[in-house]
Protein backbone atom coordinates (compact mmCIF):
# COMPACT_ATOMS: atom_id res chain seq x y z
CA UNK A 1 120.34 71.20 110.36
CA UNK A 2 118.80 74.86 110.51
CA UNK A 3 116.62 75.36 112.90
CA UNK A 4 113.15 75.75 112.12
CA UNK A 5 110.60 78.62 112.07
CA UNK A 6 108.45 76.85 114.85
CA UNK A 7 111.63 75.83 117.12
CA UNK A 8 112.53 79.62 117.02
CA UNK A 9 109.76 81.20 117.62
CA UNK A 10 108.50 79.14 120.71
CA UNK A 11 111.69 79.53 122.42
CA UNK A 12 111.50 79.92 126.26
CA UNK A 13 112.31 82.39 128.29
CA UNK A 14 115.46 80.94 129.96
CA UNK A 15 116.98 80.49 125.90
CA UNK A 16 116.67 84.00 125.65
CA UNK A 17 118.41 84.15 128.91
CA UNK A 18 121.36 81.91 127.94
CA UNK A 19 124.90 84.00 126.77
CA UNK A 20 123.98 82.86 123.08
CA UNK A 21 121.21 85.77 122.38
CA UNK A 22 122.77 86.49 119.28
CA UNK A 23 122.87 82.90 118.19
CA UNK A 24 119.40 83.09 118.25
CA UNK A 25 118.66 86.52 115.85
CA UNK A 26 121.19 85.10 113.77
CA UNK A 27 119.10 82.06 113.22
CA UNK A 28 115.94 83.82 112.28
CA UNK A 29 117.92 86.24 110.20
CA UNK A 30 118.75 82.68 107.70
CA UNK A 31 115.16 81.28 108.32
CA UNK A 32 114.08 84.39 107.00
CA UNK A 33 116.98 85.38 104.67
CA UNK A 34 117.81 88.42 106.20
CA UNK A 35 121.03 90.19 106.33
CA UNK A 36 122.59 89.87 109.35
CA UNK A 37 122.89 93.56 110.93
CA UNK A 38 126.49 93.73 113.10
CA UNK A 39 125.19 96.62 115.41
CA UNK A 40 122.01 93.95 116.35
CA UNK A 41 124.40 91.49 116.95
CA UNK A 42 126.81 93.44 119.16
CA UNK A 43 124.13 95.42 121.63
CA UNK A 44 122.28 91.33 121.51
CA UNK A 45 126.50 90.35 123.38
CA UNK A 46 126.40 93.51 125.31
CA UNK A 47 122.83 93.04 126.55
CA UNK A 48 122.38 91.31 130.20
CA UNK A 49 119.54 89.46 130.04
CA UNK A 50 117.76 90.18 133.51
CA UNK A 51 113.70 89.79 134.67
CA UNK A 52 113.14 92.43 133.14
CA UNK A 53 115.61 94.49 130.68
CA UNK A 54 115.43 96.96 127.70
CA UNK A 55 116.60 96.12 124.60
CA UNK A 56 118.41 99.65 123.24
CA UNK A 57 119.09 99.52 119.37
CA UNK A 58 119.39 103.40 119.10
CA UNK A 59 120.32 104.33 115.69
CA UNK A 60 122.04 107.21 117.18
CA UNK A 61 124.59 105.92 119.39
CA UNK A 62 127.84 107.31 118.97
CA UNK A 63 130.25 105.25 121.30
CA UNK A 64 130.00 102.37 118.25
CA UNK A 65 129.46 101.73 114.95
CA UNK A 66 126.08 101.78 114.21
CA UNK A 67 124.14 100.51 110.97
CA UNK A 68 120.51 101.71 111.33
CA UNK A 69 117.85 99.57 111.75
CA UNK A 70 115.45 98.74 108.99
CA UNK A 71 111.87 97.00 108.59
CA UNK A 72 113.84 93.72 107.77
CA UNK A 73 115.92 94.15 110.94
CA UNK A 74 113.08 94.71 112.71
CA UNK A 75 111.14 91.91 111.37
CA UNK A 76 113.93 89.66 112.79
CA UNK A 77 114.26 91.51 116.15
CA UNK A 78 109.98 90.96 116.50
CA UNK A 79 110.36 87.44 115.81
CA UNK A 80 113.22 86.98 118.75
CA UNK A 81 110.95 88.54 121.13
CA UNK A 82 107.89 86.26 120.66
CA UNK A 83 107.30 84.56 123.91
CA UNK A 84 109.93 86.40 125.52
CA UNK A 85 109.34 87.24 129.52
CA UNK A 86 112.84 88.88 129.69
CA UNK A 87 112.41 91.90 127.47
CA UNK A 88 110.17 94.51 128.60
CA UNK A 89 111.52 97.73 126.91
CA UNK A 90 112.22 97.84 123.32
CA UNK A 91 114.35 101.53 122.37
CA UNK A 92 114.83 101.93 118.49
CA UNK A 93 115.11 105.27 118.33
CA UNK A 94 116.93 107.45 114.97
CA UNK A 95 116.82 104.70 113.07
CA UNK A 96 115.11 103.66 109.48
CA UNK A 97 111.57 101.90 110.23
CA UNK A 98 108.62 102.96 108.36
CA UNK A 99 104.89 101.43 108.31
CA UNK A 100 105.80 98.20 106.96
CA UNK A 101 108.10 97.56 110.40
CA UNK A 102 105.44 98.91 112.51
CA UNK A 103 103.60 95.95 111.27
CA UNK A 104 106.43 93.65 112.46
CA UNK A 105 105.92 95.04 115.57
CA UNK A 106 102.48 95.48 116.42
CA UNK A 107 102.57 91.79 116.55
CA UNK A 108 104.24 91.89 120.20
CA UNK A 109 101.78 94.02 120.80
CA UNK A 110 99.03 91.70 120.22
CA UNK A 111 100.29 88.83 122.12
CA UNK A 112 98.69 87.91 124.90
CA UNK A 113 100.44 88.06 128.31
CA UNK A 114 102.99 90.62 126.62
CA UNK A 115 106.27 91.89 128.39
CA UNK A 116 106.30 94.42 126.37
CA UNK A 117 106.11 97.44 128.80
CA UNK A 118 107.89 100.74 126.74
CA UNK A 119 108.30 100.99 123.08
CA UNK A 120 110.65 104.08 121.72
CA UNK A 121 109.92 104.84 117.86
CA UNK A 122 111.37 108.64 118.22
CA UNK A 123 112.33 109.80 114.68
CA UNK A 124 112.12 107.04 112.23
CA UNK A 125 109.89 107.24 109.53
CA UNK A 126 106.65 106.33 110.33
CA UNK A 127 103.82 108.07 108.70
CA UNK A 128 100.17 107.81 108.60
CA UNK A 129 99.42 104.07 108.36
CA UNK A 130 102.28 103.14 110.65
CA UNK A 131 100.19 105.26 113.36
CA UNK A 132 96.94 103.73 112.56
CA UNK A 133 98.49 100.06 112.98
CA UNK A 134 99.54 100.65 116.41
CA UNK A 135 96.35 102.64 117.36
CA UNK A 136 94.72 99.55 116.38
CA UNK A 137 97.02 97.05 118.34
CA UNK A 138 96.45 99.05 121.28
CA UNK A 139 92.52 99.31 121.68
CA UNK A 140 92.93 95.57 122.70
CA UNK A 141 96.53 95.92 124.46
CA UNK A 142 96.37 95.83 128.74
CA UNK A 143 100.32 95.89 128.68
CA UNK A 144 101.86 98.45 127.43
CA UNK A 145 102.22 101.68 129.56
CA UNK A 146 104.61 104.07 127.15
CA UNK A 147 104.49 104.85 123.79
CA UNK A 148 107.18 107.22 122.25
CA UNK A 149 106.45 109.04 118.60
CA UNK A 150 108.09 112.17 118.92
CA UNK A 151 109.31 113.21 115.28
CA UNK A 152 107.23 110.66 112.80
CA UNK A 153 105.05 112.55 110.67
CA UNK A 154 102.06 110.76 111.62
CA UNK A 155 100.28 113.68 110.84
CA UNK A 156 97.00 114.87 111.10
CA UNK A 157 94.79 111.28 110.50
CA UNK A 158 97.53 109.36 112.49
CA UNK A 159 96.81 111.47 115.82
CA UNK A 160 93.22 110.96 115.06
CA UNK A 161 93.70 107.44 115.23
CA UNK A 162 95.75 107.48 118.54
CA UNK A 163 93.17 109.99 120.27
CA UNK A 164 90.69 107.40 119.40
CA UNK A 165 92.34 104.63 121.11
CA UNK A 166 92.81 106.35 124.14
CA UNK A 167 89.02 106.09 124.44
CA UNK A 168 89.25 102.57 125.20
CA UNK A 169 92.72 101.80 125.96
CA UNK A 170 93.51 101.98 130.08
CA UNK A 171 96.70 101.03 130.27
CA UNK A 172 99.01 103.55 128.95
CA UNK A 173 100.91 105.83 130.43
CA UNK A 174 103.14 108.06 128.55
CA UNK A 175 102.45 109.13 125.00
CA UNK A 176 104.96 111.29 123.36
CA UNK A 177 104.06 113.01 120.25
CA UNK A 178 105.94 115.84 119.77
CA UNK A 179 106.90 117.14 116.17
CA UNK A 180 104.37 114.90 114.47
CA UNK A 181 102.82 117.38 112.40
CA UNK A 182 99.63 117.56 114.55
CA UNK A 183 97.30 120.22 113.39
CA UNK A 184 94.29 121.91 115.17
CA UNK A 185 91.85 119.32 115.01
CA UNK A 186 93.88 116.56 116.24
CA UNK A 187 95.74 118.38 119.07
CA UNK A 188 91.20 119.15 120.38
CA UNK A 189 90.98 116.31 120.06
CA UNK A 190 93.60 114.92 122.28
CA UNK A 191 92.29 117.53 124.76
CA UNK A 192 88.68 116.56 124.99
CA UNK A 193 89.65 112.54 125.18
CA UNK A 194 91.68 113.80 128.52
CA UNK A 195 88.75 114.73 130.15
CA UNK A 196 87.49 110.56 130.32
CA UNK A 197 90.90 109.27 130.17
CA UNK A 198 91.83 108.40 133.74
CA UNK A 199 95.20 106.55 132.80
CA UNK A 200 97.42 108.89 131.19
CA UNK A 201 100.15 110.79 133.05
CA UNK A 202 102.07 112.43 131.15
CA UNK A 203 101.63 113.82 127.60
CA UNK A 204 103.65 115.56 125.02
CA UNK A 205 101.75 117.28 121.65
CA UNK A 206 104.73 119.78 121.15
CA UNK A 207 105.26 121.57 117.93
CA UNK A 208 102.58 121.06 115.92
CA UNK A 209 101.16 122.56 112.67
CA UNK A 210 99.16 125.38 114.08
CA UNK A 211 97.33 128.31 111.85
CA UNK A 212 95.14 130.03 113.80
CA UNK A 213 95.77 132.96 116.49
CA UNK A 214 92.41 132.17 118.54
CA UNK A 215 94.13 130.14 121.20
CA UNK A 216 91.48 127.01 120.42
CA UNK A 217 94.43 124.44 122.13
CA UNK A 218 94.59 126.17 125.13
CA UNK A 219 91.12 126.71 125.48
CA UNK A 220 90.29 123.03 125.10
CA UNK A 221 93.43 121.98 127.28
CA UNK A 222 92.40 124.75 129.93
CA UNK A 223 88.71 123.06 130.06
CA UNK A 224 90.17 119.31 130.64
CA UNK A 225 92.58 120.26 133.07
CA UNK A 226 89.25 121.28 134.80
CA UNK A 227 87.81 117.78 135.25
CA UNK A 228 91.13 116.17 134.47
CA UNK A 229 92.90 114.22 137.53
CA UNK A 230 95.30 112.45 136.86
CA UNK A 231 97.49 114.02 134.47
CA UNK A 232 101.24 114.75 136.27
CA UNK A 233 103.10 116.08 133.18
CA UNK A 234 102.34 118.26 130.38
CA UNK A 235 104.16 119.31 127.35
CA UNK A 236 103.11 122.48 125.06
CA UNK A 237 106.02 123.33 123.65
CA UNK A 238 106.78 125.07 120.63
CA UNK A 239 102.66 125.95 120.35
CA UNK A 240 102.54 129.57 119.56
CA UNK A 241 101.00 129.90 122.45
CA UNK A 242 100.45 134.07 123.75
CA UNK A 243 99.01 136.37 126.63
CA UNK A 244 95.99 135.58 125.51
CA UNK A 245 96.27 131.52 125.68
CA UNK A 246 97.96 131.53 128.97
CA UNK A 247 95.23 133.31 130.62
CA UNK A 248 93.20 130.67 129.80
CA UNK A 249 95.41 127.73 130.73
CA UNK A 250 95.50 129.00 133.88
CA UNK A 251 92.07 129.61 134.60
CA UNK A 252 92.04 125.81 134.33
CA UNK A 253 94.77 125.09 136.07
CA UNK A 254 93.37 127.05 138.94
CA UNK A 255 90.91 124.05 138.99
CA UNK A 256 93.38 121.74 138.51
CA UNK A 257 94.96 119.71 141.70
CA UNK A 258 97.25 116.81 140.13
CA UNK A 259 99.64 118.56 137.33
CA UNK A 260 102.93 118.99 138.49
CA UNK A 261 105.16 119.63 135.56
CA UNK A 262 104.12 122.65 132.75
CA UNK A 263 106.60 122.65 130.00
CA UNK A 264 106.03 125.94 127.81
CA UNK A 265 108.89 126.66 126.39
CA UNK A 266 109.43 128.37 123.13
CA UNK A 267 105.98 130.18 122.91
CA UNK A 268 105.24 133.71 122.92
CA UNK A 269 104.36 134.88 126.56
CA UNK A 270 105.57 137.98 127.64
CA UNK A 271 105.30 139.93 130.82
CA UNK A 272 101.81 139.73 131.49
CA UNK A 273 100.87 135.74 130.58
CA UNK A 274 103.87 135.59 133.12
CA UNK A 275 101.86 137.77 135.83
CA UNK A 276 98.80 135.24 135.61
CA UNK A 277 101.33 132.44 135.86
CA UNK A 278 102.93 133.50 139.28
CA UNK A 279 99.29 134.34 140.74
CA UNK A 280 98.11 130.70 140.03
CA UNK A 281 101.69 129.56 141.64
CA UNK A 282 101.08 131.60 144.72
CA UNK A 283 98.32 129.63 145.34
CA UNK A 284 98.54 125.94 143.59
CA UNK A 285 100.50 123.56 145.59
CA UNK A 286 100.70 120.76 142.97
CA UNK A 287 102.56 122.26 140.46
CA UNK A 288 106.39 122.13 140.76
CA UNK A 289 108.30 122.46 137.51
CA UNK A 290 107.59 125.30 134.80
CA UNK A 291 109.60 125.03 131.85
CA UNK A 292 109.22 129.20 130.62
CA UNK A 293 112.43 128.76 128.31
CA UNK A 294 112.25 130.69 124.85
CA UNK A 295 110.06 133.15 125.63
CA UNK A 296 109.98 136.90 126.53
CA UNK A 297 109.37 137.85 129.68
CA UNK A 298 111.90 140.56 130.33
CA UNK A 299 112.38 141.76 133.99
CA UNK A 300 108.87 142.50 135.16
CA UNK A 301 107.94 138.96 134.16
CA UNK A 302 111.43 137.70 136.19
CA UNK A 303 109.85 140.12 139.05
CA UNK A 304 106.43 138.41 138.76
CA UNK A 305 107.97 135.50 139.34
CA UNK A 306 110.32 136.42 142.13
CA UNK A 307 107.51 137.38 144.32
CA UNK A 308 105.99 134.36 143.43
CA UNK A 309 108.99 132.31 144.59
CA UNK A 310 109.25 133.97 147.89
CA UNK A 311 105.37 133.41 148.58
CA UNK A 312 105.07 131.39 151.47
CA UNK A 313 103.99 127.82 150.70
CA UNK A 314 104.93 128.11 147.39
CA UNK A 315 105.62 124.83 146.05
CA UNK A 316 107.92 125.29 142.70
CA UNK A 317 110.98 123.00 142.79
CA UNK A 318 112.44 123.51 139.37
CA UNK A 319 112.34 126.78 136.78
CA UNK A 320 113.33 127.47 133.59
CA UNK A 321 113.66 131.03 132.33
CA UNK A 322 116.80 130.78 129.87
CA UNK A 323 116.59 132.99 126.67
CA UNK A 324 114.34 135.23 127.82
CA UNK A 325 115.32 138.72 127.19
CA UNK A 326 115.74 139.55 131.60
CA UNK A 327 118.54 142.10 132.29
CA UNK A 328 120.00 142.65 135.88
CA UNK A 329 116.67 143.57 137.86
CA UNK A 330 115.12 140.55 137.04
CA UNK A 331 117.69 138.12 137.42
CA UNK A 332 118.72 139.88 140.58
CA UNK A 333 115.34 139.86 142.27
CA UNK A 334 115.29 135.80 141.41
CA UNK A 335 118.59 135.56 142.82
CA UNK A 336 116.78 137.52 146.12
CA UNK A 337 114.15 135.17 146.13
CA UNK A 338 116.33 131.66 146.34
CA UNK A 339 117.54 133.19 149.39
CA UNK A 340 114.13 133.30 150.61
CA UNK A 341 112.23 130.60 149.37
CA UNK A 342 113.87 127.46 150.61
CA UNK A 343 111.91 124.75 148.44
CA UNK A 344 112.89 125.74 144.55
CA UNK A 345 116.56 124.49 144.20
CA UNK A 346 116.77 124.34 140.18
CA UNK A 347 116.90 127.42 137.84
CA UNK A 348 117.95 127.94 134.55
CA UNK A 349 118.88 131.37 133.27
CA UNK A 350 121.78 131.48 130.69
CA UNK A 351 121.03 133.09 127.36
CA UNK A 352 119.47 136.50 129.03
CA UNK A 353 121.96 139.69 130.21
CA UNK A 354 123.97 138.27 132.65
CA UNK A 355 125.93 141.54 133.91
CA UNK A 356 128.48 141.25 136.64
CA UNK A 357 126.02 142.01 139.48
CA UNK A 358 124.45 138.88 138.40
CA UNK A 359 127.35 136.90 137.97
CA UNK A 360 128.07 137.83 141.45
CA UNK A 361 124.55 136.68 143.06
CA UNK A 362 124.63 134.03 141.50
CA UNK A 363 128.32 132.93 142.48
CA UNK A 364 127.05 133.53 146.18
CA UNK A 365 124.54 131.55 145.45
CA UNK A 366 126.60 128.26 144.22
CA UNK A 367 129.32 129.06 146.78
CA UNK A 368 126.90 128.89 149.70
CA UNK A 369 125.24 126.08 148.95
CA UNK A 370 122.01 127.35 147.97
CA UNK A 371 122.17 126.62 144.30
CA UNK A 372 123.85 122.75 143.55
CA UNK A 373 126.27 123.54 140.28
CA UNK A 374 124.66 120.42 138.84
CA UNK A 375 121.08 122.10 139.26
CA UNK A 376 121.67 125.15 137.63
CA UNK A 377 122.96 126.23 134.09
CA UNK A 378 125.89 128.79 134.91
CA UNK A 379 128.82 128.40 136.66
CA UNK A 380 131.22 131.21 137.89
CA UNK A 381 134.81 132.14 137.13
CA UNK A 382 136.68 135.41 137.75
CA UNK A 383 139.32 136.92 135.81
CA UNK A 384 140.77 140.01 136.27
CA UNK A 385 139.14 140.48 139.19
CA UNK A 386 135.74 140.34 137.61
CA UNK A 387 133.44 137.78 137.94
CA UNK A 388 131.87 136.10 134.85
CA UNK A 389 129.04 133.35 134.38
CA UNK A 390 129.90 130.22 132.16
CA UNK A 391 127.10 127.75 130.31
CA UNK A 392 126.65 124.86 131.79
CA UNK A 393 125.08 122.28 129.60
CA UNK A 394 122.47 121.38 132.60
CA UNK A 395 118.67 121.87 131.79
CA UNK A 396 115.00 120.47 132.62
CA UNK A 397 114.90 117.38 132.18
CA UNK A 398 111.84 116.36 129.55
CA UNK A 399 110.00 113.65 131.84
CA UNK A 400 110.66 112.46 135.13
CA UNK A 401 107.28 111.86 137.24
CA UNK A 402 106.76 108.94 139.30
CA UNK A 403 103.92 107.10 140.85
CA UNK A 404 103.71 105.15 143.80
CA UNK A 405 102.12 101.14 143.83
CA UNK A 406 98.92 102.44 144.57
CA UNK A 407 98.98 104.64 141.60
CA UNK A 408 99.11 107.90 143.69
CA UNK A 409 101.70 110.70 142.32
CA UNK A 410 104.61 111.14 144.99
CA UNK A 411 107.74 112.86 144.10
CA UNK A 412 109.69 113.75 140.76
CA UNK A 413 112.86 111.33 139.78
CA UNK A 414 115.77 112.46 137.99
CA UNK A 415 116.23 112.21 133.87
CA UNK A 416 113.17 111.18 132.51
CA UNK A 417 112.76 108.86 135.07
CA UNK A 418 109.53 107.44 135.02
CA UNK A 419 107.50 104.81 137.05
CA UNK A 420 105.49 103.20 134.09
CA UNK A 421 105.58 100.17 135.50
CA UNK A 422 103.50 100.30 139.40
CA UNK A 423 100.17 100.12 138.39
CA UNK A 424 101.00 97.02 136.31
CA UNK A 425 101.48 94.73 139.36
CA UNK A 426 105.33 95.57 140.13
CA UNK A 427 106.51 95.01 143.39
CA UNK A 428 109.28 97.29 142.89
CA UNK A 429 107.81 101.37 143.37
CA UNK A 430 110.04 102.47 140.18
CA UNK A 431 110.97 101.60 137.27
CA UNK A 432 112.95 104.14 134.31
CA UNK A 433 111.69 103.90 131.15
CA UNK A 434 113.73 102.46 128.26
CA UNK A 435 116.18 105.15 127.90
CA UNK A 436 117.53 105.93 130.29
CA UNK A 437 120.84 104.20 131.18
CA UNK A 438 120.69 103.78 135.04
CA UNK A 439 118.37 101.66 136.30
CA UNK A 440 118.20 104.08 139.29
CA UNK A 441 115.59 106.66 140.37
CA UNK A 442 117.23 109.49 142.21
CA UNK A 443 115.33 111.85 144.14
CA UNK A 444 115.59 115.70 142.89
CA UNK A 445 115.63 117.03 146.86
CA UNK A 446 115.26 115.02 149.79
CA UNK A 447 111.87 115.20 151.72
């Protein structure tokens, strides 16, 4: 006798728990006559049901076969996860869902007493009304803590919606919405709800649709980073972002004493956005990653920095200055500083001039000790009795912050490592968020 749609969905916690997960999906896949999808029911085998676990149906998994989710599969996957404790990530990244399976899901969403801690909807298909749905869900959600978008064109009226929810939602975290076809008026307004919001800690608005060469984003970012304390990680990426825009980030910034990861990568700063930069770092000792990949800052920009580096008290830990036009002076006088500065111990330069001098420092560098080969992304060879720099495929990690219980920033964890999860009552003081495959925070230097 089939089970029925009541039995199913008010399963316990401890059936979930059992060996026979997939048992259980496959029985609301024929209460609902849904296709059963093989991929679901091999990650459901795979899966070891813990306290607290995260359910990873990435549709772009390439150690197995994978067919994609779609709304159907996800309407089945929802329905498992009713008045499940176990479950408290959900990753369903590259796959197929659209607005109609954000609607499946928004129903977890809505429950009350949720598990649901991280959702990951990275590039599927969501649009629009998809982004309005879970705005929605959330103005009356106290659960969930990250929300991942990046690559949905929710465009324009969907940020609109999600800016308004932050107004009254107090819960969450992380919000990730890079690629998303944001345009001016959206990416304002995410800026100006920062300046009330007191939950967030890290956001990501990179690459949107931007027109204008007045700098209006970083104008309105600069002026909540003024008032703003609580933010630990932002992400403007990809923004078009000049001179003229940097000078006034960092006349915020200046202001600002909680931010400790800038990502700018792929802008347009040159030289003297660069020269602001390093004054603010000579003096701000919150701010410990700068992502300044993509740009130009050529070698007086590299020598801004340098002298910024070996500024006592200086607090930068990681930098990224790949692809950035720098020939020999200004890799060289970077290379100087590490020796000086004994606090930054990541850098990233491949994809500027890297001329035997340089490949030299540099190999001094690794072979003493001063520069980790997994922190860096070169690593030296000699042939001929010349000395050459290989690419390592090592950069900055996107988002790894992490709280204390208390909710008070202390120290950066490795990949994306993020503790979502202390300010929600965990005993434990981290917690990764649903992609990452470790379940271990690693400290990037010891204190």
């Amino acid at each position: 006798m089939p089970f029925s749609l009541v039995a199913i969905t008010t399963q316990t916690t401890a059936t979930m728990a059992s060996e026979n997960m997939f048992e259980f999906y496959a029985a609301v896949c024929g209460q609902h006559e849904i296709e059963i999808n093989p991929y679901i029911i091999q990650v459901l085998k795979d899966t070891t049901v813990t306290e607290s676990v995260t359910l990873k149906l990435t549709g772009n998994n390439r150690l197995t076969n994978v067919q994609r989710l779609n709304d159907d599969d996800i309407l089945a996957v929802s329905e498992c996860l009713r008045n499940n404790r176990s479950v408290s990530g959900l990753d369903v990244r590259y796959n197929h869902i659209t607005d109609e399976g954000v609607g499946h899901l928004v129903g977890l969403l809505q429950e009350d007493g949720s598990a649901l801690l991280s959702l990951d909807l990275m590039f599927n298909d969501i649009q629009r009304d998809g982004a309005e749905v879970l705005a929605k869900s959330l103005q009356c959600n106290s659960t969930l803590l990250s929300l991942r978008l990046s690559g949905n064109k929710i465009g324009n009226r969907g940020a609109m919606h999600l800016a308004s929810m932050l107004q009254v939602n107090n819960t969450l975290k992380e919000l990730q919405l890079a690629d998303c076809d944001l345009d001016t008026q959206s990416v304002i307004a995410f800026a100006i709800v920062l300046k009330s919001n007191k939950t967030l800690l890290s956001v990501d608005i990179s690459r949107p649709l931007l027109f204008s060469h007045q700098e209006e984003c970083a104008v309105h970012f600069s002026e909540m980073l003024v008032v703003n304390s609580s933010l630990v990680e932002l992400h403007l990426g990809k923004m078009g972002m000049t001179d003229t825009g940097m000078e006034r980030l960092t006349e915020g910034l200046r202001l600002n004493h909680s931010l400790r990861y800038l990502d700018l990568r792929c802008n347009r700063v040159t030289r003297d956005g660069v020269r602001l930069l390093a004054e603010l770092l000579k003096q701000n000792q919150t701010l410990e990653i700068v992502d300044l990949s993509s740009n130009r800052i050529e070698d007086e920009g590299a020598g801004y920095l340098s002298e910024a580096i070996a500024w006592p008290g200086c607090a930068l830990r990681e930098l990224s200055v790949s692809s950035n036009n720098i020939r020999s002076e200004g890799l060289l006088s970077l290379a100087r500083a590490l020796t000086v500065n004994t606090t930054l111990n990541h850098i990233y330069i491949w994809g500027n001039h890297l001329e035997e001098s340089v490949c030299q420092a540099f190999r001094e560098l690794i072979a003493s000790g001063r520069l980790p080969p997994e922190q860096t992304d070169v690593s030296p060879y000699e042939v001929d009795g010349r000395v050459f720099l290989a690419e390592l495929f090592h950069s900055l990690r996107r988002n790894y912050y992490s709280t204390n219980g208390s909710g008070t920033n202390t120290s950066f964890t490795s990949d994306a490592s993020t503790d979502l999860l202390t300010n929600n009552g965990a005993s434990r003081d981290s917690t990764v968020p649903p992609h990452i495959e470790s379940q271990q925070s690693v400290p990037l230097q010891s204190c």
